[in-house]
N, C-alpha and C. Protein backbone atom coordinates (compact mmCIF):
# COMPACT_ATOMS: atom_id res chain seq x y z
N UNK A 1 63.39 30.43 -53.88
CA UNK A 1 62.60 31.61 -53.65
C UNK A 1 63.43 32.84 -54.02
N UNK A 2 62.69 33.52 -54.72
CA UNK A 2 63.29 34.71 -55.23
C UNK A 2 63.38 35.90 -54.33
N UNK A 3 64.45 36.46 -53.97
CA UNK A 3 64.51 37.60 -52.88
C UNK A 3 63.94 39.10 -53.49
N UNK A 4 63.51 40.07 -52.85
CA UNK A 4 63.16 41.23 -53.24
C UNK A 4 63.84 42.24 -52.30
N UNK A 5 63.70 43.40 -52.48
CA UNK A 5 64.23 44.87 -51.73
C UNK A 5 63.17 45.65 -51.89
N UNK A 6 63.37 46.49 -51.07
CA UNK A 6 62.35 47.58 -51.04
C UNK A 6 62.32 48.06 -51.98
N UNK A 7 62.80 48.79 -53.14
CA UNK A 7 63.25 49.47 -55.02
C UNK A 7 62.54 48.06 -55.19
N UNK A 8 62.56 47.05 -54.77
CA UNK A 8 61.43 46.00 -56.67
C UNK A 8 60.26 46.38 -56.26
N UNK A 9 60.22 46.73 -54.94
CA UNK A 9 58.99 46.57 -53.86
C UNK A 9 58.11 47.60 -54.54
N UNK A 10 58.93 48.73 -54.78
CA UNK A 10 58.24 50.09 -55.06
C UNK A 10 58.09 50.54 -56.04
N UNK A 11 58.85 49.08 -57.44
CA UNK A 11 58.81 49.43 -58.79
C UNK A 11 57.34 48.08 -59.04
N UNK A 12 57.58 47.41 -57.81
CA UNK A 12 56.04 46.87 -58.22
C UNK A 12 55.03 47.33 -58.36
N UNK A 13 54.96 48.54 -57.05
CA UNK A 13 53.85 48.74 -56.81
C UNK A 13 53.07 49.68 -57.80
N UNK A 14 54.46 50.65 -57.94
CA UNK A 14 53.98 51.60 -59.13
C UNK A 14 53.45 51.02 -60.60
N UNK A 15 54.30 49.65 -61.17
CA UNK A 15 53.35 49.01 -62.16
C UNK A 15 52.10 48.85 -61.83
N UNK A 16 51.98 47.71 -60.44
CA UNK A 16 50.24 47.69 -60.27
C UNK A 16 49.37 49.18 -60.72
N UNK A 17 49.79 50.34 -60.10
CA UNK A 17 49.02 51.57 -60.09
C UNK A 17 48.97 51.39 -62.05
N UNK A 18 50.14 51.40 -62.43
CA UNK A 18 49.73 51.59 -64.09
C UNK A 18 50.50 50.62 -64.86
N UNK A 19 50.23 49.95 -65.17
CA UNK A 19 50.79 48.62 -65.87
C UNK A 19 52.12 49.45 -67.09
N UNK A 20 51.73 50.66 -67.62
CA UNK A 20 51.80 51.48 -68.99
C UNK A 20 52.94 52.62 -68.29
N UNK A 21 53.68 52.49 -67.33
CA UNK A 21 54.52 53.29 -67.27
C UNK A 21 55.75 53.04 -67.27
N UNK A 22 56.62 54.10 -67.99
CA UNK A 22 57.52 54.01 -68.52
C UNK A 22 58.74 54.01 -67.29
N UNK A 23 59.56 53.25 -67.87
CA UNK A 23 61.01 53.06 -66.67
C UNK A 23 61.64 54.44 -66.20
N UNK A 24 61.48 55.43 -67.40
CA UNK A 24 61.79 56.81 -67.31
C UNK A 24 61.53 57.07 -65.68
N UNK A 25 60.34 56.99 -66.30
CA UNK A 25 59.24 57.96 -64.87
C UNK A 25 59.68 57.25 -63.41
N UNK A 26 59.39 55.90 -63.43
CA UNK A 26 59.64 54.74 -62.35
C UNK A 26 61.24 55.04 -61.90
N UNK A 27 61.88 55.55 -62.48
CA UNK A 27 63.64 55.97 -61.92
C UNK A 27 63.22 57.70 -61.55
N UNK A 28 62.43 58.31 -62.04
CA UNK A 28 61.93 59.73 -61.70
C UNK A 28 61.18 59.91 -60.28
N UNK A 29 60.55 58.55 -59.94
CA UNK A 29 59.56 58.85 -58.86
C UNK A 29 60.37 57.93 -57.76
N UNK A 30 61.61 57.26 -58.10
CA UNK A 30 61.86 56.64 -57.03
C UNK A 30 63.00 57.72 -56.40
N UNK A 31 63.26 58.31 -57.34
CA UNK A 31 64.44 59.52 -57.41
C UNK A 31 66.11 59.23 -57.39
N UNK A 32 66.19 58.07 -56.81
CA UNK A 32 67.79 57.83 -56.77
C UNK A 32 68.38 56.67 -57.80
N UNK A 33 67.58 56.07 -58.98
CA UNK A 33 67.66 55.13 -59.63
C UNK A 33 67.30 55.84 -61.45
N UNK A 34 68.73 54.73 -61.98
CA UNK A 34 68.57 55.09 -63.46
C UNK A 34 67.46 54.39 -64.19
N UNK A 35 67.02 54.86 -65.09
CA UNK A 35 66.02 54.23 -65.95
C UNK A 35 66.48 53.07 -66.57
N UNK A 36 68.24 52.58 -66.58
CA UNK A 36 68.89 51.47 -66.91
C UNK A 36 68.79 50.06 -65.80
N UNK A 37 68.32 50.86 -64.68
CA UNK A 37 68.45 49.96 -63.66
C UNK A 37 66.98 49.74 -63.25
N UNK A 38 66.32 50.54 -63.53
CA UNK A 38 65.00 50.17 -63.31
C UNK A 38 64.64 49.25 -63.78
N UNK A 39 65.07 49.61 -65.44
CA UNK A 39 64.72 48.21 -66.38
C UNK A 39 65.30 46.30 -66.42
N UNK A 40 66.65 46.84 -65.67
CA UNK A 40 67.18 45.48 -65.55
C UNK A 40 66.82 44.98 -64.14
N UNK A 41 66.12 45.70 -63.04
CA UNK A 41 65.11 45.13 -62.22
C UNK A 41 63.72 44.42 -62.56
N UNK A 42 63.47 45.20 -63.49
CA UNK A 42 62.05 45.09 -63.80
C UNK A 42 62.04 43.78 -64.74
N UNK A 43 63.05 43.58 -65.73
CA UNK A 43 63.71 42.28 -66.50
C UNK A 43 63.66 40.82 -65.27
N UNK A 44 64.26 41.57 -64.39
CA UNK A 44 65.15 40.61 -63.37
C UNK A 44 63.28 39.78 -62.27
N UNK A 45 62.64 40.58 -61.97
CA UNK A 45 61.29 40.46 -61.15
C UNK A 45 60.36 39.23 -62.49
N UNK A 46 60.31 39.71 -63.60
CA UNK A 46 59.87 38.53 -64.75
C UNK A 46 60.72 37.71 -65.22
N UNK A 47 62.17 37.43 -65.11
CA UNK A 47 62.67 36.10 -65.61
C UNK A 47 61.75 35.53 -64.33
N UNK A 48 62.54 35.98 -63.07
CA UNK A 48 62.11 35.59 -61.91
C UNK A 48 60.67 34.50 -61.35
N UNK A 49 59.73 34.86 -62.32
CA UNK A 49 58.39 35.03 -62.00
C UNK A 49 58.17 35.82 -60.76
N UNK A 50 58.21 36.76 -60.44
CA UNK A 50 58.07 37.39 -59.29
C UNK A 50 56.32 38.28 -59.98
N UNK A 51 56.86 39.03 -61.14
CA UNK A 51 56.07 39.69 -62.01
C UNK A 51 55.21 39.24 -63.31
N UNK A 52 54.47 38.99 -63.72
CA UNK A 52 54.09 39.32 -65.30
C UNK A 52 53.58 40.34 -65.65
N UNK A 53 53.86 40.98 -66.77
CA UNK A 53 52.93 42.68 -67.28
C UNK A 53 52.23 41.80 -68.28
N UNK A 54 50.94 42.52 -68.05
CA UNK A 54 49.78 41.83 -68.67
C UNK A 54 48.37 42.50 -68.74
N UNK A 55 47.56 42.58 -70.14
CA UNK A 55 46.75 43.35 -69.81
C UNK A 55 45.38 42.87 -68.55
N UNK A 56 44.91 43.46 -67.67
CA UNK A 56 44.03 42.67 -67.34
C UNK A 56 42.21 43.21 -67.62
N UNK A 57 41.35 42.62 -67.96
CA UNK A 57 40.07 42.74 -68.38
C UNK A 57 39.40 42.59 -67.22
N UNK A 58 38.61 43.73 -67.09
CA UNK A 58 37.94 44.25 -65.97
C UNK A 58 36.19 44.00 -66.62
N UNK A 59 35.33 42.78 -66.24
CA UNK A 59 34.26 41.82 -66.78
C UNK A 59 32.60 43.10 -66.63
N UNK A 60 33.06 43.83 -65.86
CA UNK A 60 31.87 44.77 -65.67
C UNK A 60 31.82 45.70 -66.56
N UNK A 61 33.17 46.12 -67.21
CA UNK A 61 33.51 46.94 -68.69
C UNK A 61 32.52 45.99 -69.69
N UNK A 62 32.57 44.99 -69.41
CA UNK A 62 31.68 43.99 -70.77
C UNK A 62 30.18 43.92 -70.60
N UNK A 63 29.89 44.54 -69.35
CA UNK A 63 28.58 44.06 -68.68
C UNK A 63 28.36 42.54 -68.26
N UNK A 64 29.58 42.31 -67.63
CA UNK A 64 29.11 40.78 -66.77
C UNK A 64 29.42 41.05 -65.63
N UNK A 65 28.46 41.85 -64.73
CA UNK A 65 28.00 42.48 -63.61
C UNK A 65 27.76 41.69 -62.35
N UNK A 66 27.41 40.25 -62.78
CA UNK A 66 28.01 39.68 -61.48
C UNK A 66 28.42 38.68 -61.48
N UNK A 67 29.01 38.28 -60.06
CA UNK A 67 30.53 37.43 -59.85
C UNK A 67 29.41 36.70 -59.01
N UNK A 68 29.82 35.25 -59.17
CA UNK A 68 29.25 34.31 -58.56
C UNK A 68 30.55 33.16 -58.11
N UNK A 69 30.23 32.64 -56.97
CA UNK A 69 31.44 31.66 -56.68
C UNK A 69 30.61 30.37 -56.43
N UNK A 70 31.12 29.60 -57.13
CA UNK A 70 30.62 28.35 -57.43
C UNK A 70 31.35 27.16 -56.45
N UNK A 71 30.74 26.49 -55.58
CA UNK A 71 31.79 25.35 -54.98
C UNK A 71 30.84 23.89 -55.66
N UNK A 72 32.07 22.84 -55.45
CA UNK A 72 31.23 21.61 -56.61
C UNK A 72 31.36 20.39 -56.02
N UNK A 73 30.26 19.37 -55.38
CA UNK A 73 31.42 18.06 -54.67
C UNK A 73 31.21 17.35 -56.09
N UNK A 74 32.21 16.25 -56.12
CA UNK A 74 32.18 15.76 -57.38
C UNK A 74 32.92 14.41 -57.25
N UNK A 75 32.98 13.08 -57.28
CA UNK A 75 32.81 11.98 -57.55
C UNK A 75 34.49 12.10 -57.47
N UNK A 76 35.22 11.31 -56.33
CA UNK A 76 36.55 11.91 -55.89
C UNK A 76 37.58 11.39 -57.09
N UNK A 77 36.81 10.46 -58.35
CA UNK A 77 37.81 9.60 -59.24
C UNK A 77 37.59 10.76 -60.68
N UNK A 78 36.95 11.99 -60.51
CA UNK A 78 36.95 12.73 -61.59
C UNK A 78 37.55 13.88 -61.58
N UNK A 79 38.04 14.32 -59.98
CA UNK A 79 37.95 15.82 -59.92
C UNK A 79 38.82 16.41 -60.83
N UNK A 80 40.04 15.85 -61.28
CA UNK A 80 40.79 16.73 -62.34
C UNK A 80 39.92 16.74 -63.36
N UNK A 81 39.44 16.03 -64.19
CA UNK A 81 38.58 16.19 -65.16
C UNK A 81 37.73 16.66 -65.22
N UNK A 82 37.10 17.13 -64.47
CA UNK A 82 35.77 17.94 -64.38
C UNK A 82 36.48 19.31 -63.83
N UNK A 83 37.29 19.67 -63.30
CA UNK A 83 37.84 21.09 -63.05
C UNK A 83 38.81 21.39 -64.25
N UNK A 84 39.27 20.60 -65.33
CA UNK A 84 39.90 21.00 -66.37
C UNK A 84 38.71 21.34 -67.42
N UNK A 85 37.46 20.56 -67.52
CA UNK A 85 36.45 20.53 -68.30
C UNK A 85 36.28 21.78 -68.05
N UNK A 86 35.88 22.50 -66.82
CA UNK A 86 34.98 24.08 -66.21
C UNK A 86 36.10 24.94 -67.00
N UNK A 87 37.25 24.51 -66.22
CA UNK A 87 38.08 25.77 -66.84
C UNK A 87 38.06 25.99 -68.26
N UNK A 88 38.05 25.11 -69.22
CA UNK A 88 37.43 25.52 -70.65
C UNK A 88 36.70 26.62 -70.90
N UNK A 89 35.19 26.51 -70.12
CA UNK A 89 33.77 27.66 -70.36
C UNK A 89 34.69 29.06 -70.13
N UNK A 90 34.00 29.95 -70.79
CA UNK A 90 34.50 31.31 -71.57
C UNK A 90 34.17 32.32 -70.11
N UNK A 91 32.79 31.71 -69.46
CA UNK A 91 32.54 32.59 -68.31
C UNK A 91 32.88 32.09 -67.13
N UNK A 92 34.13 31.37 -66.99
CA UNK A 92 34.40 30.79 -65.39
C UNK A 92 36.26 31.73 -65.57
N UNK A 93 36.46 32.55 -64.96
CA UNK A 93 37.22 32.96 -64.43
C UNK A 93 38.34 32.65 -62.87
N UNK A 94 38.03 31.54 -62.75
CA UNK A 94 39.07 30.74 -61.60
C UNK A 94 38.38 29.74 -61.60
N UNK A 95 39.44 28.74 -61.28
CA UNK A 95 39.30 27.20 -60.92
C UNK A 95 40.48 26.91 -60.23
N UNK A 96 39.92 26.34 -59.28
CA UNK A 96 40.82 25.51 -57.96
C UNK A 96 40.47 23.85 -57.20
N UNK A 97 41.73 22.93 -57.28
CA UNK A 97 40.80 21.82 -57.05
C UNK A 97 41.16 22.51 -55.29
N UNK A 98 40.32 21.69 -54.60
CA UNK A 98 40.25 22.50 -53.26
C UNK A 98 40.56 20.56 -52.00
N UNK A 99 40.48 20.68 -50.84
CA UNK A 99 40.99 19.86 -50.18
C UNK A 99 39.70 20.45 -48.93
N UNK A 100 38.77 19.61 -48.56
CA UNK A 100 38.28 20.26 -47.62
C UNK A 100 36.21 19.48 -47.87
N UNK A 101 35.30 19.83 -47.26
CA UNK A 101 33.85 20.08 -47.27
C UNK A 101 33.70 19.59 -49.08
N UNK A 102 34.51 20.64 -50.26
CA UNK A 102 33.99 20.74 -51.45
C UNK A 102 35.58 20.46 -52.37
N UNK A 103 35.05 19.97 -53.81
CA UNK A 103 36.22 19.27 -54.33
C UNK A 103 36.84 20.47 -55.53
N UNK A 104 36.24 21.15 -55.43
CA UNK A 104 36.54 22.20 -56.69
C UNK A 104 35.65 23.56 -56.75
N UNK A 105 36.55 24.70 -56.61
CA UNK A 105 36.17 26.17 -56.56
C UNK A 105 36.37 26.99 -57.76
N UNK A 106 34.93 27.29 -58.38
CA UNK A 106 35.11 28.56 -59.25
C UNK A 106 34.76 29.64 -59.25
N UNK A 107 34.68 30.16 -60.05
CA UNK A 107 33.76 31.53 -60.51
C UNK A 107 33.61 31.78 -61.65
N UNK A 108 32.63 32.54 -61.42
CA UNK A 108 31.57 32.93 -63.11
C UNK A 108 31.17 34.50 -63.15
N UNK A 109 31.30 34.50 -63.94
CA UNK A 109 31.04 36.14 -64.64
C UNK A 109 29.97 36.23 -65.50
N UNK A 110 28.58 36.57 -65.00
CA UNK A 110 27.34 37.08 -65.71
C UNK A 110 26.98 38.23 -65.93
N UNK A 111 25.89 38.04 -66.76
CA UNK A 111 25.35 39.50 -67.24
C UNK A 111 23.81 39.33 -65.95
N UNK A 112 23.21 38.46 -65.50
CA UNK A 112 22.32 38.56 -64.24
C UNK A 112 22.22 36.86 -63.56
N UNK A 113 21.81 36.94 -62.82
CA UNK A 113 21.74 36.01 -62.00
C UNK A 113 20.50 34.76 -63.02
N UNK A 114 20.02 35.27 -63.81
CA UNK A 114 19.33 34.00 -64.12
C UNK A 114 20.31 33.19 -65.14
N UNK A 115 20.93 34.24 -65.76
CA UNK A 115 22.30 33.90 -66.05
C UNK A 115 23.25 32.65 -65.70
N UNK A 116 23.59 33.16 -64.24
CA UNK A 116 24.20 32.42 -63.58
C UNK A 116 23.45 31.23 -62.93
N UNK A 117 22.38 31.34 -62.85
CA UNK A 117 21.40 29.93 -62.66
C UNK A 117 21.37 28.94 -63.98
N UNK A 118 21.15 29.33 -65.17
CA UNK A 118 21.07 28.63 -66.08
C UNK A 118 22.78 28.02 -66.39
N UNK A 119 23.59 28.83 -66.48
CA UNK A 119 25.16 27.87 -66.33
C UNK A 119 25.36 26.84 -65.48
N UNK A 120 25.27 27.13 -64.29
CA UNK A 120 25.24 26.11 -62.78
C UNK A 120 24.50 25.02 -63.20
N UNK A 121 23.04 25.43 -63.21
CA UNK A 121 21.95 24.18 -63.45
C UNK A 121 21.99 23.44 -64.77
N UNK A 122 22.13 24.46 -65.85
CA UNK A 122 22.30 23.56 -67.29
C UNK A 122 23.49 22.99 -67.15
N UNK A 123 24.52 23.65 -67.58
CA UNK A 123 26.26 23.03 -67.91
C UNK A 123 26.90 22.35 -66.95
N UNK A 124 27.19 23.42 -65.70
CA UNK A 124 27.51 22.41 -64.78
C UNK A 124 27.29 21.26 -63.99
N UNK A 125 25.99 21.76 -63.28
CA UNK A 125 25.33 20.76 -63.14
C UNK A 125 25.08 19.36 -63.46
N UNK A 126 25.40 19.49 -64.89
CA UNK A 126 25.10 18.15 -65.60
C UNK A 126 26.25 17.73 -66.02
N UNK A 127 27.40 18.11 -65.67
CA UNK A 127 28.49 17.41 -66.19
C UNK A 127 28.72 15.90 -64.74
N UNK A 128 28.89 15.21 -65.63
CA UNK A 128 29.24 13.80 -65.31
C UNK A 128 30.39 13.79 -64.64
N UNK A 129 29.61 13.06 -62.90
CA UNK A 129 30.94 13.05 -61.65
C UNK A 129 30.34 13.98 -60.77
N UNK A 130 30.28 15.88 -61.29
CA UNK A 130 29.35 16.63 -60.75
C UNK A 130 28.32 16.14 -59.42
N UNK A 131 28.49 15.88 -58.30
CA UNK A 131 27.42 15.33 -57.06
C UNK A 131 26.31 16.69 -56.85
N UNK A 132 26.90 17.90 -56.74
CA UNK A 132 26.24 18.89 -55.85
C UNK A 132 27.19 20.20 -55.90
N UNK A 133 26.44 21.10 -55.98
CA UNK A 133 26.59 22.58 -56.38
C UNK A 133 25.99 23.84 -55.42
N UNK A 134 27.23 24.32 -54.89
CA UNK A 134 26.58 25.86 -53.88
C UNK A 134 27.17 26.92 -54.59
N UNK A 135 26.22 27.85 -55.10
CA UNK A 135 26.37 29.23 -55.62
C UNK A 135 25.93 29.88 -54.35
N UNK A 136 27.19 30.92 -54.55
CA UNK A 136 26.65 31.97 -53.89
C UNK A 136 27.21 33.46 -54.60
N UNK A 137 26.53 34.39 -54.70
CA UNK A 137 26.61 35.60 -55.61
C UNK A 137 27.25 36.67 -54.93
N UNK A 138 28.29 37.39 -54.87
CA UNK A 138 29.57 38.03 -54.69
C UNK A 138 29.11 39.40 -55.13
N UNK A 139 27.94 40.07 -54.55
CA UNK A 139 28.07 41.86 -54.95
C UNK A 139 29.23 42.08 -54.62
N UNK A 140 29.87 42.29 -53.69
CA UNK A 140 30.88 43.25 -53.21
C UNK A 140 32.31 42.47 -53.11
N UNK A 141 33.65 43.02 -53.93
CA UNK A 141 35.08 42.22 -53.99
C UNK A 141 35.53 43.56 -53.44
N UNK A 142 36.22 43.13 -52.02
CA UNK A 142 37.10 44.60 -51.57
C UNK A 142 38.43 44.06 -51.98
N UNK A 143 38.87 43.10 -52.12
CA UNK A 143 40.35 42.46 -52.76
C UNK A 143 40.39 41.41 -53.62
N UNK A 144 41.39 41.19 -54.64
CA UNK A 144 41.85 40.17 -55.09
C UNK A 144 42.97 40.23 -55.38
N UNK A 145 43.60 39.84 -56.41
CA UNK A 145 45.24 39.34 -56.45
C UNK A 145 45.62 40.45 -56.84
N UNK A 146 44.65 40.81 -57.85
CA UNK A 146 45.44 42.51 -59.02
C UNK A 146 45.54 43.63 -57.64
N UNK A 147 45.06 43.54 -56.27
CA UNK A 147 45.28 44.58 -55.16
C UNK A 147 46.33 43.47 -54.28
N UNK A 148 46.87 42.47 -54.08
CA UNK A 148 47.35 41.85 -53.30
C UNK A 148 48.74 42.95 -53.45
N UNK A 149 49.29 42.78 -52.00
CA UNK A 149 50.46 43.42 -51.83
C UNK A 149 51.34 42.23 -51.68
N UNK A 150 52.77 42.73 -51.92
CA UNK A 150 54.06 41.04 -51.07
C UNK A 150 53.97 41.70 -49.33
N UNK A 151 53.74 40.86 -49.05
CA UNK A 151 54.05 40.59 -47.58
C UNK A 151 55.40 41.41 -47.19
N UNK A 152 56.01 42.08 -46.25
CA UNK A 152 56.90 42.68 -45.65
C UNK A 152 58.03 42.11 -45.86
N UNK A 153 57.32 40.68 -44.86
CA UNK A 153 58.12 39.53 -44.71
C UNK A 153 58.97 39.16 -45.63
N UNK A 154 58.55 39.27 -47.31
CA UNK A 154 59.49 38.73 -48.61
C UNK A 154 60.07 40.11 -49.09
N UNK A 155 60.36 41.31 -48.39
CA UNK A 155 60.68 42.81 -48.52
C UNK A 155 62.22 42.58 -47.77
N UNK A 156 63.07 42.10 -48.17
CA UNK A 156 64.52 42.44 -47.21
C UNK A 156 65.04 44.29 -47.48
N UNK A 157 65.40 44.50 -46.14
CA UNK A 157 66.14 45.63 -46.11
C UNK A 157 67.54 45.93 -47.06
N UNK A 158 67.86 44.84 -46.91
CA UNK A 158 69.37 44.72 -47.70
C UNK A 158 69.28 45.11 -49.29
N UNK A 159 70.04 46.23 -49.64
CA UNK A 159 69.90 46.78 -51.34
C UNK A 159 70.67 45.51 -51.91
N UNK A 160 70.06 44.90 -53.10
CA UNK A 160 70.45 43.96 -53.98
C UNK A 160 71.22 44.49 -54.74
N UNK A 161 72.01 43.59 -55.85
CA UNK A 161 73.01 43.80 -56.81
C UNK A 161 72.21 44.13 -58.05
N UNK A 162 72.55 45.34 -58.32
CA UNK A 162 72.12 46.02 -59.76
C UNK A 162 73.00 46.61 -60.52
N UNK A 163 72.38 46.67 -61.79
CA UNK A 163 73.16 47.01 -63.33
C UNK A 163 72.76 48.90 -62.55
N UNK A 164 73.62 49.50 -62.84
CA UNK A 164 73.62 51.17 -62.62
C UNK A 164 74.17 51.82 -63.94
């Protein structure tokens, strides 16, 4: 497990706010840090995997206006194959095999709900193994990962070893 400090903490957060800002600024707004050290943090958080910079596509910019979450029971000798099959389709945006009630969790990104009825019922639906299918349609996301914060808890007080 990769350790963090409060400085990755706060050079994270400022990427989340803008993926597109420069190390300059990020050593400007933290005020006591070089733009040399910002960068060999910011290096250090992606060998790490702590980070990836990446663009991310926001599906309502495209007009696929709604989010539907799909749960699937499915024939317990297929489930990798049928959750590698989903993840293929162009409009399923997560896949998870799951442990629990249902064997595999997605989501889908439409332009309307008949939309999202005709994917479920045509494609999915009919894929082989597939038992049974609960949609349910997601107006409102107050969080997901692109807002997830690190926990405190993985925040040590202790200043780490940096290039200055």
């Amino acid at each position: 497990m990769y350790k963090i400090d409060k400085i990755d903490n706060e050079i994270i957060k400022l990427l989340k706010q803008d993926g597109r800002i420069r190390a300059s600024e990020i050593a400007r707004r933290l005020g006591d840090k070089s733009e040399r050290a910002v960068r060999y943090r910011i290096d250090r958080l992606i060998e790490n995997e702590v980070i990836s910079l990446t663009a991310i596509v926001k599906p309502r910019g495209l007009g696929l206006n709604v989010v539907a979450d799909v749960l699937l029971e499915t024939d317990s000798d297929s489930i990798m194959e049928i959750a590698k099959k989903v993840a293929d389709f162009e409009y399923v945006s997560y896949v998870a095999c799951s442990i629990g009630e249902t064997d595999i969790s997605l989501q889908v990104l439409a332009s309307d709900t008949a939309e999202v009825y005709r994917f479920v019922t045509e494609v999915i639906g009919k894929i082989p193994g597939v038992r049974k299918t609960t949609t349910s349609i997601v107006p409102i996301v107050l969080k997901d990962i692109f807002q997830w914060q690190i926990p405190e808890k993985f925040v040590t007080d202790k200043k780490l070893d940096e290039a200055e």
